[in-house]
C-alpha atoms as a PDB file:
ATOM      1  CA  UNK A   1     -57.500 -13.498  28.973  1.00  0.00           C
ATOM      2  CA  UNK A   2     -56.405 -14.626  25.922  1.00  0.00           C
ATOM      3  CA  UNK A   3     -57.038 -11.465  24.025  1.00  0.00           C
ATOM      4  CA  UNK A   4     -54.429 -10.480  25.789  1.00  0.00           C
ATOM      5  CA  UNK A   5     -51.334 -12.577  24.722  1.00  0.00           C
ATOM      6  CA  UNK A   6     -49.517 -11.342  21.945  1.00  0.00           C
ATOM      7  CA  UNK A   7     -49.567 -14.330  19.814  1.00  0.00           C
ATOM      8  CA  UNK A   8     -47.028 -12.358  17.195  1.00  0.00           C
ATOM      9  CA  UNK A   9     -44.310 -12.511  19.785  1.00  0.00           C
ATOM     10  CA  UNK A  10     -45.671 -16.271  20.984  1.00  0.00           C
ATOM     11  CA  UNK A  11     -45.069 -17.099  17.357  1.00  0.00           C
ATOM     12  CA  UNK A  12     -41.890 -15.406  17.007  1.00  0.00           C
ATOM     13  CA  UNK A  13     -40.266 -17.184  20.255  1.00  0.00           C
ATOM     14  CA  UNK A  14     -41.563 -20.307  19.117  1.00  0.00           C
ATOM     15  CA  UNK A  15     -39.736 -20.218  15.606  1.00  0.00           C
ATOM     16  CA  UNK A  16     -36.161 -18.968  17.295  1.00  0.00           C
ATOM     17  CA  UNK A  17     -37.006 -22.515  19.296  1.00  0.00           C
ATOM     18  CA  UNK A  18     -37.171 -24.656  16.349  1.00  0.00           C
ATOM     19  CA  UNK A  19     -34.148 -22.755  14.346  1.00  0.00           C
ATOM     20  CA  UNK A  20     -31.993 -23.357  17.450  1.00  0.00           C
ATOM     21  CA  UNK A  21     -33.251 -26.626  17.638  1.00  0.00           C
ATOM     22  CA  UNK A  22     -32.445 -27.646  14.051  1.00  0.00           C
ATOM     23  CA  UNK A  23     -28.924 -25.924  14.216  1.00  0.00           C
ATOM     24  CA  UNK A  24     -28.042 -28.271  17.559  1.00  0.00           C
ATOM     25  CA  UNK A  25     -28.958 -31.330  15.464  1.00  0.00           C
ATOM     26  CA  UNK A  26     -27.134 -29.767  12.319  1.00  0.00           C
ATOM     27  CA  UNK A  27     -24.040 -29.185  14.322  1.00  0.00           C
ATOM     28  CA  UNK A  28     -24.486 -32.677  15.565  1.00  0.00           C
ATOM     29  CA  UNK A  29     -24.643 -34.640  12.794  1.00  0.00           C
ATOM     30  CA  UNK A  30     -21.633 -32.566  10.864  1.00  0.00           C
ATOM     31  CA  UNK A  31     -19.751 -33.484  14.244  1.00  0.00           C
ATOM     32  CA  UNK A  32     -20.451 -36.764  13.803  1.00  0.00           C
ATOM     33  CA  UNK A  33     -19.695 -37.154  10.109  1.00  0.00           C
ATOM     34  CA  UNK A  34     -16.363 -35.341  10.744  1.00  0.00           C
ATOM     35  CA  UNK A  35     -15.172 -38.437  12.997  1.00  0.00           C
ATOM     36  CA  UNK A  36     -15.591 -40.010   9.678  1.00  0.00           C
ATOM     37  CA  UNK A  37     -14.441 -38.571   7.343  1.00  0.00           C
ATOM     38  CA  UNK A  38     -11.001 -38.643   6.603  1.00  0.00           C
ATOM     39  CA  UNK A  39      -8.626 -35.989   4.838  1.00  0.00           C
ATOM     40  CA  UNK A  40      -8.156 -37.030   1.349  1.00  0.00           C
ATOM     41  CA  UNK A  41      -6.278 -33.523   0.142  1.00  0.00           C
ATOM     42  CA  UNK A  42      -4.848 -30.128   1.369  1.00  0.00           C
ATOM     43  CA  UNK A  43      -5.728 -27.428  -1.099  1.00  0.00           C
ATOM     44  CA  UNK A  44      -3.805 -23.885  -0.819  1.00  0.00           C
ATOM     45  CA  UNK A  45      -5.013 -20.798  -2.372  1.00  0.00           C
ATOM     46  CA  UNK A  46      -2.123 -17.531  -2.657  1.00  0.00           C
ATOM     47  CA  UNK A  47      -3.882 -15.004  -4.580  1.00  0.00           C
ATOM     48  CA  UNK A  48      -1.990 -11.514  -5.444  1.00  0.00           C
ATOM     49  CA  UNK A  49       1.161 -10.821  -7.548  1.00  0.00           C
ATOM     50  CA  UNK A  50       3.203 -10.648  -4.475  1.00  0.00           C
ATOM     51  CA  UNK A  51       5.170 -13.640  -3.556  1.00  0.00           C
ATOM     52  CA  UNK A  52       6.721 -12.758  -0.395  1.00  0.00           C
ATOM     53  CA  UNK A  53       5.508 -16.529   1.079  1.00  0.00           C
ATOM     54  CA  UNK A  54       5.154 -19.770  -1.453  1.00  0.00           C
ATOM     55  CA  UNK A  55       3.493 -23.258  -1.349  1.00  0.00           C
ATOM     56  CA  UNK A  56       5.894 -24.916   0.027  1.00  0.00           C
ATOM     57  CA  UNK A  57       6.787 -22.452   2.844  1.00  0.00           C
ATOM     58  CA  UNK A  58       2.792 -23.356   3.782  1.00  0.00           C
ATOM     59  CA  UNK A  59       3.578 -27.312   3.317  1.00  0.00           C
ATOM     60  CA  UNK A  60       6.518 -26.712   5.911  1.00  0.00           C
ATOM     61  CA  UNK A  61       4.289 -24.805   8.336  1.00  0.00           C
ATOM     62  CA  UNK A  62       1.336 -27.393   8.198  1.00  0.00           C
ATOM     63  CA  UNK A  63       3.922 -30.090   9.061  1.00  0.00           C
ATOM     64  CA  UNK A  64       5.402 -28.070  12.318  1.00  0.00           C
ATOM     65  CA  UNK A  65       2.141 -27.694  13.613  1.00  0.00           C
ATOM     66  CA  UNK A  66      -0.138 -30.937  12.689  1.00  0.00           C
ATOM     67  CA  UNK A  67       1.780 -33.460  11.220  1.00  0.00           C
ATOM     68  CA  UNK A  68       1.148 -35.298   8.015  1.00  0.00           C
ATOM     69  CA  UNK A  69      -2.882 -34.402   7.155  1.00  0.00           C
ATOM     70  CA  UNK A  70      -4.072 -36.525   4.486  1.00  0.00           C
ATOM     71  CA  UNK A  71      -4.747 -39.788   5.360  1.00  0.00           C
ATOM     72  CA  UNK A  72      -6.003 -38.642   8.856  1.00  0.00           C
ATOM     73  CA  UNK A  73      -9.894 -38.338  10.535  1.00  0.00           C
ATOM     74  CA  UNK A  74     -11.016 -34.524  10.320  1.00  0.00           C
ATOM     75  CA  UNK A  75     -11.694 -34.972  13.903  1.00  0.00           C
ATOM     76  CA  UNK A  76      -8.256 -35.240  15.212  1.00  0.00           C
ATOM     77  CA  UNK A  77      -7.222 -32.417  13.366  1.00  0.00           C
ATOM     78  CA  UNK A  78      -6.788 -28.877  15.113  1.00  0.00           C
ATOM     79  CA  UNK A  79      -8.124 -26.816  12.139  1.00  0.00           C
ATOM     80  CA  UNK A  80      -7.812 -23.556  14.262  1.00  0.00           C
ATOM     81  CA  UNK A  81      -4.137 -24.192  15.297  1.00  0.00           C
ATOM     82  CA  UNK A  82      -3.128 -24.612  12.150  1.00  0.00           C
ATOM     83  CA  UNK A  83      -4.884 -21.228  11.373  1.00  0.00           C
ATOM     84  CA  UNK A  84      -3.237 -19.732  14.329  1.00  0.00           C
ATOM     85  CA  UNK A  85       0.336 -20.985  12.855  1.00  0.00           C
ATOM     86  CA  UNK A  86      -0.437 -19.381   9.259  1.00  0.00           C
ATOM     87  CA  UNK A  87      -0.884 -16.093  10.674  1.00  0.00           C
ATOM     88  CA  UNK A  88       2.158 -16.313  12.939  1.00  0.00           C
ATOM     89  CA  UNK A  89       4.165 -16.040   9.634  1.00  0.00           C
ATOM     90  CA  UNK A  90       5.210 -11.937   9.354  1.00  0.00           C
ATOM     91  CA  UNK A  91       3.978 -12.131   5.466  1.00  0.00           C
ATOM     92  CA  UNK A  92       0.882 -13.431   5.975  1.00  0.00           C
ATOM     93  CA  UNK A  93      -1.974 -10.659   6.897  1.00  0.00           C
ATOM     94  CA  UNK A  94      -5.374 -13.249   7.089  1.00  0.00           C
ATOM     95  CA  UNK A  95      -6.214 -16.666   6.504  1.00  0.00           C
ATOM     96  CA  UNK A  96      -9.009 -18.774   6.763  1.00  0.00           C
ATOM     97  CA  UNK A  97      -8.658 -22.906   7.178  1.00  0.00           C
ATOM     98  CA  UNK A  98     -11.662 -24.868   7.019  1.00  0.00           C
ATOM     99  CA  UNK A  99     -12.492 -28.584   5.837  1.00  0.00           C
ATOM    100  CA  UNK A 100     -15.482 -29.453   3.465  1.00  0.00           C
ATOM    101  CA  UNK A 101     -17.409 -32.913   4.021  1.00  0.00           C
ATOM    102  CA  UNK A 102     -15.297 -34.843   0.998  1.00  0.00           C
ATOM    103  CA  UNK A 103     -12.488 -34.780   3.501  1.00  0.00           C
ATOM    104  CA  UNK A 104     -10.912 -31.454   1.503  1.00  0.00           C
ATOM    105  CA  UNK A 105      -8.821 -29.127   4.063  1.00  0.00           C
ATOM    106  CA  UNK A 106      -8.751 -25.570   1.935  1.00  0.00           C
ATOM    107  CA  UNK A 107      -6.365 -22.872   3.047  1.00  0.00           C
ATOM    108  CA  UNK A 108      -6.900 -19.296   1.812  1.00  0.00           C
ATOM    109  CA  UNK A 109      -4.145 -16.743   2.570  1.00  0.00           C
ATOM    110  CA  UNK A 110      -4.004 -13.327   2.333  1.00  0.00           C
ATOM    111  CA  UNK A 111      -0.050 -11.821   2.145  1.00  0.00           C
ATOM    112  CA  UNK A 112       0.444  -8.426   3.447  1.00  0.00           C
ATOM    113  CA  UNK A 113       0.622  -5.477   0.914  1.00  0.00           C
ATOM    114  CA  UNK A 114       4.088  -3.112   1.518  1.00  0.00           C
ATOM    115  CA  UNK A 115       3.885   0.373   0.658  1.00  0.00           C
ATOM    116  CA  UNK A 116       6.941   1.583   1.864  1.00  0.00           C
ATOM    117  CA  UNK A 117      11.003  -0.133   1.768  1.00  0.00           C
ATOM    118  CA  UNK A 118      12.373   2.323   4.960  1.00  0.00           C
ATOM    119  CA  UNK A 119      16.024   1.940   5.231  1.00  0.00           C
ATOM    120  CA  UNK A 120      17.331   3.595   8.451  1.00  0.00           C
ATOM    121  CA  UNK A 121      20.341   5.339  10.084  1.00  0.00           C
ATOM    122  CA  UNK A 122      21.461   1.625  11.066  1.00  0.00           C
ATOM    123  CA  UNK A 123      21.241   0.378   7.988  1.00  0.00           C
ATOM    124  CA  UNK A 124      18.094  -2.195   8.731  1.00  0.00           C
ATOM    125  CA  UNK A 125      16.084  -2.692   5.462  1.00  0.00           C
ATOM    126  CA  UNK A 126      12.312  -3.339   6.231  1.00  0.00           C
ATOM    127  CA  UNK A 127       9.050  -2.395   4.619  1.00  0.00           C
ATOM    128  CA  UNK A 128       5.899  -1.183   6.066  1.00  0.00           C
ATOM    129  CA  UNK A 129       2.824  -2.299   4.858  1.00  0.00           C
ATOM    130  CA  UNK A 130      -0.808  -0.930   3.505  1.00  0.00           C
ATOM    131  CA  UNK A 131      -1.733  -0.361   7.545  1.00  0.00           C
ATOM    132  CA  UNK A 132       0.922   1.125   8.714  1.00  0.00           C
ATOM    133  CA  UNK A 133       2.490  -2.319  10.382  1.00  0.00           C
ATOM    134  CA  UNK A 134       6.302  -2.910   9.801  1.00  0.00           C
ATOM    135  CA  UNK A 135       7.194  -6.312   7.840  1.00  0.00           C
ATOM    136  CA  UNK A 136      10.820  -7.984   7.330  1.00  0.00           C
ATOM    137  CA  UNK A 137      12.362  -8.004   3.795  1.00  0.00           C
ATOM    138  CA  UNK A 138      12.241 -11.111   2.220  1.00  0.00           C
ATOM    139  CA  UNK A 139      14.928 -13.523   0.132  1.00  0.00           C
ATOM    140  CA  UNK A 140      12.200 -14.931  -2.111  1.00  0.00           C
ATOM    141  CA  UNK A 141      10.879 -11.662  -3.248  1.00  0.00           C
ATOM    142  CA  UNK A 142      11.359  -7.861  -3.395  1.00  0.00           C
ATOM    143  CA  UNK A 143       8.126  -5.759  -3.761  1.00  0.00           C
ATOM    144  CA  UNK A 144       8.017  -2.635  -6.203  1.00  0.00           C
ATOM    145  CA  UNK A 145       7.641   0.132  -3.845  1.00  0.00           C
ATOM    146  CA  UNK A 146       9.043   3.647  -2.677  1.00  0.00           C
ATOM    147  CA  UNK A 147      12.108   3.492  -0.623  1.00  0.00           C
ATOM    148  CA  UNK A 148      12.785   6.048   2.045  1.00  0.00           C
ATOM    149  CA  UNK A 149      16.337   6.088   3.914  1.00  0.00           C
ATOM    150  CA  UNK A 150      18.537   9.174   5.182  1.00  0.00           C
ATOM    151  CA  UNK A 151      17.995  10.109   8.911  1.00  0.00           C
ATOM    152  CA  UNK A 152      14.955   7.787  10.022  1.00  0.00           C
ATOM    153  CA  UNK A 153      15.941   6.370  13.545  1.00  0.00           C
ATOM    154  CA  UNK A 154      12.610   4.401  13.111  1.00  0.00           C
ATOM    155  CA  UNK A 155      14.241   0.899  14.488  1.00  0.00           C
ATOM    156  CA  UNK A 156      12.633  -2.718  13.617  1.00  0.00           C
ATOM    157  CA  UNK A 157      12.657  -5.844  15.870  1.00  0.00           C
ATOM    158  CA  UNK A 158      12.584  -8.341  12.957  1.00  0.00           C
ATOM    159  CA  UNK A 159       9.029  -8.731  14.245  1.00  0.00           C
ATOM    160  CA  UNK A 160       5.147  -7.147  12.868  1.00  0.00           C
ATOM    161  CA  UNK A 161       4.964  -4.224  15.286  1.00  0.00           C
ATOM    162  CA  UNK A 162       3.319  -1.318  14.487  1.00  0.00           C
ATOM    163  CA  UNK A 163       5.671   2.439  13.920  1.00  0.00           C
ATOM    164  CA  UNK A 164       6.684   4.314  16.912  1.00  0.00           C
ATOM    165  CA  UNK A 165       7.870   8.093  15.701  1.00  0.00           C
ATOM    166  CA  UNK A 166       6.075  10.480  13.779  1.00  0.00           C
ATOM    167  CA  UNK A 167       8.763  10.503  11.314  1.00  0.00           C
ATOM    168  CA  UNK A 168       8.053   6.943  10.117  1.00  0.00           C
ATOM    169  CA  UNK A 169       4.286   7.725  10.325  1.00  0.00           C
ATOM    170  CA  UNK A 170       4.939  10.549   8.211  1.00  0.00           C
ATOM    171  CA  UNK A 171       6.858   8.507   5.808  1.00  0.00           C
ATOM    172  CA  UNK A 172       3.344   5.977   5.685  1.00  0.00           C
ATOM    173  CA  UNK A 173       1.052   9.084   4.638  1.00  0.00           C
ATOM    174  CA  UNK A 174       3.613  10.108   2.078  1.00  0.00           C
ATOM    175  CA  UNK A 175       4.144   6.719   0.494  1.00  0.00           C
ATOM    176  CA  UNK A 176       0.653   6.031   0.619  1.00  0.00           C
ATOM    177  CA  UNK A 177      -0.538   8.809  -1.013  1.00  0.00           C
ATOM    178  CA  UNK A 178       1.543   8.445  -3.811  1.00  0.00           C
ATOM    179  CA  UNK A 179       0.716   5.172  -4.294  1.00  0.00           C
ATOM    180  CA  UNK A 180      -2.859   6.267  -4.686  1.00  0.00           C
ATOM    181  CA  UNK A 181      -2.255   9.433  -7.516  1.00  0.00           C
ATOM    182  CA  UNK A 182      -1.257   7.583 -10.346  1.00  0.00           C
ATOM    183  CA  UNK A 183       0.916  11.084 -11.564  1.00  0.00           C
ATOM    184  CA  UNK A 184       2.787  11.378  -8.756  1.00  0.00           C
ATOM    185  CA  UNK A 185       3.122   7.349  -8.215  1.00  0.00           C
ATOM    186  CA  UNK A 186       4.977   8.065 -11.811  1.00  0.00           C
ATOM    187  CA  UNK A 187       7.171  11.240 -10.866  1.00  0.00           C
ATOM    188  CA  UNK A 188       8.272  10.055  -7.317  1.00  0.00           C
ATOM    189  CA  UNK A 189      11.211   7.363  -7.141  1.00  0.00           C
ATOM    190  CA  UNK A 190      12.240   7.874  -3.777  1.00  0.00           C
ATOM    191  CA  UNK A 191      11.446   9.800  -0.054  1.00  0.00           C
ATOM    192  CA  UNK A 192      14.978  11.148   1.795  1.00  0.00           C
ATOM    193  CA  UNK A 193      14.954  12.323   4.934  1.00  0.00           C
ATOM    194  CA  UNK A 194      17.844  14.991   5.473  1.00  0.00           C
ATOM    195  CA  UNK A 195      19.390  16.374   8.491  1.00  0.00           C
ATOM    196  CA  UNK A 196      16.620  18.683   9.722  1.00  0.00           C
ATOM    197  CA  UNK A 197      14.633  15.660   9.734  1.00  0.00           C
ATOM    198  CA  UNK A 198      12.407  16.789   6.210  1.00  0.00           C
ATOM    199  CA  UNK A 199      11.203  14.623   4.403  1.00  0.00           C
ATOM    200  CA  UNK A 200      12.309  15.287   0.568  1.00  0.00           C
ATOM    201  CA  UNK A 201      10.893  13.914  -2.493  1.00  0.00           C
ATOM    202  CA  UNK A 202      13.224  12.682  -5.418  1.00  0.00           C
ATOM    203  CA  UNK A 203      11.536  12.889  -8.705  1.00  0.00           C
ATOM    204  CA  UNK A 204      12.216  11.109 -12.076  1.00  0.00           C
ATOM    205  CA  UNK A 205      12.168  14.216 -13.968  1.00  0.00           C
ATOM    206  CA  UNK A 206      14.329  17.054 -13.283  1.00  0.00           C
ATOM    207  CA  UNK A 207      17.300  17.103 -10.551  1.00  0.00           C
ATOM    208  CA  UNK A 208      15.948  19.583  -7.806  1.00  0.00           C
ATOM    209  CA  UNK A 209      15.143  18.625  -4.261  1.00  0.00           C
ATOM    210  CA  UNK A 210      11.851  18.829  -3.310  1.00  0.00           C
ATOM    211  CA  UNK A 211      11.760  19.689   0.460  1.00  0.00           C
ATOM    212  CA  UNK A 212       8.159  18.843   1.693  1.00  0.00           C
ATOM    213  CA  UNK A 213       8.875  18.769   5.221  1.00  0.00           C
ATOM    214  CA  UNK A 214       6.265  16.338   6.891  1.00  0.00           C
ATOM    215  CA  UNK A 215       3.000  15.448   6.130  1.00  0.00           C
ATOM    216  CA  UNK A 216       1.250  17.945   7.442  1.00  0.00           C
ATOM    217  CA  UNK A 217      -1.574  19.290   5.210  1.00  0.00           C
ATOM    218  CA  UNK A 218      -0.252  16.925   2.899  1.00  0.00           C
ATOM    219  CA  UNK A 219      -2.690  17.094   0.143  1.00  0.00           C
ATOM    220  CA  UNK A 220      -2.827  20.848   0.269  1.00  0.00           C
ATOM    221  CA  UNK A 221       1.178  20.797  -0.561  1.00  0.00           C
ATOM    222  CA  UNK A 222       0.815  18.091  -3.116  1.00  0.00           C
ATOM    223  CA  UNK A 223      -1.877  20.274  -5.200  1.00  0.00           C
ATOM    224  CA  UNK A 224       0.592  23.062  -4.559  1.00  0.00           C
ATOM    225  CA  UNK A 225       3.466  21.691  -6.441  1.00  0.00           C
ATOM    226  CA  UNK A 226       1.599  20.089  -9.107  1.00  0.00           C
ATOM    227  CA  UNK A 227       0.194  23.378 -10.348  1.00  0.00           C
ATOM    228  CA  UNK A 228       3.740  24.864  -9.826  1.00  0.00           C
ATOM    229  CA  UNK A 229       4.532  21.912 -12.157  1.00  0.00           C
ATOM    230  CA  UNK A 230       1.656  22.443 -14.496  1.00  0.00           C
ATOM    231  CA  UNK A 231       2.517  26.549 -14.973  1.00  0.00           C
ATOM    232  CA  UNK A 232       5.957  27.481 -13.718  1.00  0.00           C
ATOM    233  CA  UNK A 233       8.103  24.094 -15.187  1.00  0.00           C
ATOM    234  CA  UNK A 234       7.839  24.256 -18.547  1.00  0.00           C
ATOM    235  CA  UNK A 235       8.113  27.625 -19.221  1.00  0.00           C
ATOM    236  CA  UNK A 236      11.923  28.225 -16.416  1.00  0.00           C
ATOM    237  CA  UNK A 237      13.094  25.037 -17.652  1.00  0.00           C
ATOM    238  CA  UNK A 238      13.084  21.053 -15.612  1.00  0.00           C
ATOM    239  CA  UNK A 239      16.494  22.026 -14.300  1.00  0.00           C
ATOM    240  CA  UNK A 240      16.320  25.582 -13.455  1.00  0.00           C
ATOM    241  CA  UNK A 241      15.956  24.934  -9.897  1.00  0.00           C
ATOM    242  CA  UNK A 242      17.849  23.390  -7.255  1.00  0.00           C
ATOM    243  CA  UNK A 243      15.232  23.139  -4.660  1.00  0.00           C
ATOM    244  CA  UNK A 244      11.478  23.401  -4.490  1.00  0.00           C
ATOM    245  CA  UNK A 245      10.163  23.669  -0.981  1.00  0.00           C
ATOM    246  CA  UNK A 246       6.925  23.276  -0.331  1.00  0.00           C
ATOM    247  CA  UNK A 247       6.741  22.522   3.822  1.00  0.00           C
ATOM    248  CA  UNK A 248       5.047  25.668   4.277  1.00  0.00           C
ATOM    249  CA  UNK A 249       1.338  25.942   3.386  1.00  0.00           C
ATOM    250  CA  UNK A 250       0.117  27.801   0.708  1.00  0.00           C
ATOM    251  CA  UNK A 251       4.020  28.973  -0.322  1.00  0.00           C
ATOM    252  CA  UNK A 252       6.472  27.460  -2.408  1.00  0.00           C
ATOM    253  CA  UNK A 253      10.017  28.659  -2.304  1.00  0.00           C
ATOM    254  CA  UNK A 254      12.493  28.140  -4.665  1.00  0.00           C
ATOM    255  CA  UNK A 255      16.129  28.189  -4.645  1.00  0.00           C
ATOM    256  CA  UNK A 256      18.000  28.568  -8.580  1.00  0.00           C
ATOM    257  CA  UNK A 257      20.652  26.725  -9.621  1.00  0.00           C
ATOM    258  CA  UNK A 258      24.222  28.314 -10.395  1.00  0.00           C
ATOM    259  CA  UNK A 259      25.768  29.044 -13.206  1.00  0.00           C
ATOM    260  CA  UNK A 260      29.065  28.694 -13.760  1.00  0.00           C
ATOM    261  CA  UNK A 261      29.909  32.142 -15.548  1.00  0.00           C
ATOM    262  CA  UNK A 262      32.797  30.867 -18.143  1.00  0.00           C
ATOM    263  CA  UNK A 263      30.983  28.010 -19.369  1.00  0.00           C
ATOM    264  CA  UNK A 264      27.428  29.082 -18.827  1.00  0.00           C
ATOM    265  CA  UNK A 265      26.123  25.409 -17.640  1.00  0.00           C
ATOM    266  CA  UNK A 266      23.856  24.345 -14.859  1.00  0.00           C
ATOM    267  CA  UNK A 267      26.238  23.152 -11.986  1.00  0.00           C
ATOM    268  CA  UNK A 268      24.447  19.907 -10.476  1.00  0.00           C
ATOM    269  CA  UNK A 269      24.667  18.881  -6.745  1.00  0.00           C
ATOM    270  CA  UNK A 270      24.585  15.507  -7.715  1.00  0.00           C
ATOM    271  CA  UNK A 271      25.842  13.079 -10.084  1.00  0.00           C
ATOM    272  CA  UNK A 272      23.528  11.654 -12.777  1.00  0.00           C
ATOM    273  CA  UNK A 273      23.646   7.886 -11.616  1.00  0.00           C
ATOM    274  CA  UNK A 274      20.101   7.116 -13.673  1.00  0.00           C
ATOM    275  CA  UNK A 275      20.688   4.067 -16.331  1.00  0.00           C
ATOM    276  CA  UNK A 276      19.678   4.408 -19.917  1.00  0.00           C
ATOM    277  CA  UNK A 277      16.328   2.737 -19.580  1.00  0.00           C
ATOM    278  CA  UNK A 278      15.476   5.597 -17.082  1.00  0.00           C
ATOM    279  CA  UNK A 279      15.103   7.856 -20.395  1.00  0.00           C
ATOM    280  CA  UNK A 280      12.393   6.113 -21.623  1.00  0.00           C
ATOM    281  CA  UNK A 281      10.481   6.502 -18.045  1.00  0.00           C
ATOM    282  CA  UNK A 282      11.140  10.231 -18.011  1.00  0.00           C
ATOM    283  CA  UNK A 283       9.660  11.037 -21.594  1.00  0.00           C
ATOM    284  CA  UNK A 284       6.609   8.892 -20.436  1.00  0.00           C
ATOM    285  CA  UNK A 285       6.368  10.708 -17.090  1.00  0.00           C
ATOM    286  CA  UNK A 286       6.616  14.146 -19.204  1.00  0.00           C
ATOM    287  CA  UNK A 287       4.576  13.353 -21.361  1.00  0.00           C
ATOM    288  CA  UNK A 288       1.620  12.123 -18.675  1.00  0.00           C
ATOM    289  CA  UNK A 289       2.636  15.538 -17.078  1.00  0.00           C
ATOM    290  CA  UNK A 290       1.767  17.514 -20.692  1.00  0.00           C
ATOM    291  CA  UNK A 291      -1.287  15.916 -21.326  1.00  0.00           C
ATOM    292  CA  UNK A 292      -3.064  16.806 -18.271  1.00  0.00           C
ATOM    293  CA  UNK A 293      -1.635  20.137 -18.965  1.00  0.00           C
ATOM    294  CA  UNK A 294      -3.171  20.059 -22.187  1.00  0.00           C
ATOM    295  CA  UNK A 295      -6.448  18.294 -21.328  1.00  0.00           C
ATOM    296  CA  UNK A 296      -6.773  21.202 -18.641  1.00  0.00           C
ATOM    297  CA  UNK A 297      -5.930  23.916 -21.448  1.00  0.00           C
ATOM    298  CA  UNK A 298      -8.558  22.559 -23.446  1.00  0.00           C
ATOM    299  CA  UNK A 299     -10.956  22.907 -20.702  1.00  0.00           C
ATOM    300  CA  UNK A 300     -10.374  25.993 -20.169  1.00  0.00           C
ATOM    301  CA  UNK A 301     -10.998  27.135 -23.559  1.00  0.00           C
ATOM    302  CA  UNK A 302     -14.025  25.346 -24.010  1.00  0.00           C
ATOM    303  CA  UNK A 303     -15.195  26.887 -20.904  1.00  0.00           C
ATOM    304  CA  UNK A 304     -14.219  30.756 -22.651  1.00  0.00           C
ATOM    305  CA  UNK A 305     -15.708  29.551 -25.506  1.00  0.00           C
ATOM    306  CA  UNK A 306     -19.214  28.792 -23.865  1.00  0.00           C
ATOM    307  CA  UNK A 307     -18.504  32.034 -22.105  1.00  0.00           C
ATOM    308  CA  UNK A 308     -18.259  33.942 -25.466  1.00  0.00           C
ATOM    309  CA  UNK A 309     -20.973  32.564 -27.168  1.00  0.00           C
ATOM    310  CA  UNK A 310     -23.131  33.071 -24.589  1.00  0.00           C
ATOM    311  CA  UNK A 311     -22.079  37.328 -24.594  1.00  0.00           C
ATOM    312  CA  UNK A 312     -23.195  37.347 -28.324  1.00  0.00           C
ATOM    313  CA  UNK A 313     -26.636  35.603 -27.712  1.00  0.00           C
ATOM    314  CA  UNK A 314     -27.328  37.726 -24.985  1.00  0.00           C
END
């Protein structure tokens, strides 16, 4: 009879007794201590360059929902309410509220992370952050990012809400790639949507129009262009062209500028509005754009090289 028990899971039900056991009692006695113990400082923690929310804008929210803190027992405070209220605020993305045994209540916050500044056909200014949720624009601080406007109907309820068209998703991909290809993060100012509802990209070298249409086999068009920047570019010229479209796969088209005939000069669609600090960004982004050109030269003649040396050996 007894050969038959299986002591090993006996053993085993026995132990998840005793560990439940010991964490009733634990949770018992921390319970207990908590009625008294009594808050003795409120610690806030804002990591991130971003500064969309600050101290004091926590401070205020703490007060709305709890009162005055310090100088109360742990127990009366509602730690997860005041969590709750953090997270309520449209900068905030996460935060975690807890209260050590010295009486301590420590606040970590997470802010959200734009990607995007979309200004639409209405004229409402709003970013979009790293997930793809919409986020207000804020008075304290204004985040480095790409801007999109032109035709975007893409509307905003002053609320977090996640985006409703494709167009605005499309705008997301864009922005977000770029923000993750530290070249084109470089080259790429701006995103315009025109009236056939394109998206364009508005570089900080050169004054054509790069139609890329949506973001549709996105990457595939990105590589595109970059090798038609790597071989075609510097040999036509930065301003021989007035657009580059690149919507359809596997095809760039390209439209030349004029020339006006008596004096022989590039005729621009638009006016040069760039400051004279933007001179210094466009040497640096040409010259990041010539020495991958280069480093990719010189791998390809190291790889003719090998390629030789191995036809006289043989």
């Amino acid at each position: 009879m007894f050969k038959r028990i299986n002591w090993k899971s006996v053993f085993k039900c026995f132990a998840w007794i005793i560990c439940l056991a010991g964490l009733v009692v634990l949770m018992s006695f921390v319970d207990g201590k908590k009625k008294t113990v009594v808050c003795t400082d409120v610690k806030i923690l804002i990591p991130g360059a971003d500064n969309f929310i600050e101290r004091e804008e926590i401070d205020a929210i703490l007060k709305q929902s709890q009162g005055k803190l310090v100088g109360r027992h742990l127990s009366n405070i509602n730690l997860q309410q005041i969590e709750k209220d953090i997270i309520a605020n449209p900068y905030i993305a996460y935060a975690t509220v807890y209260a050590d045994m010295n009486g301590v209540i420590q606040i970590k916050v997470r802010q959200r992370q734009p990607v995007l500044r979309l200004i639409n056909t209405n004229g409402q200014d709003y970013y979009v952050d790293k997930y793809g949720l919409k986020m207000p624009v804020s008075p304290n601080f204004t985040a480095n990012v790409l801007v999109a406007n032109g035709n975007i109907p893409e509307h905003f309820s002053g609320k977090v809400d996640t985006l409703v068209t494709k167009l605005a998703g499309d705008l997301y991909k864009v922005a977000l790639f770029i923000k993750q290809d530290t070249l084109w993060d470089a080259q790429i100012e701006q995103l315009y949507v025109n009236d056939k509802q394109d998206i364009e990209l508005v570089p900080r070298v050169g004054n054509q129009r790069i139609i890329l249409g949506s973001a549709d086999s996105l990457e595939t068009k990105m590589r595109n262009l970059l090798v038609f920047y790597k071989k075609a570019m510097p040999k036509v010229g930065w301003d021989t062209y007035k657009t580059i479209n690149v919507k359809y796969t596997n095809q760039i088209v390209c439209e030349k500028n004029k020339i006006d005939s008596l004096t022989g000069k590039v005729i621009k669609d638009r006016i040069d509005t760039a400051k004279q600090y933007q001179v210094a960004i466009d040497s640096a982004v040409r010259r990041q754009i010539a020495q991958e050109m280069q480093d990719e030269g010189n791998t390809e003649g190291k790889k003719e090289k090998i390629k030789t040396d191995t036809r006289k050996n043989n």
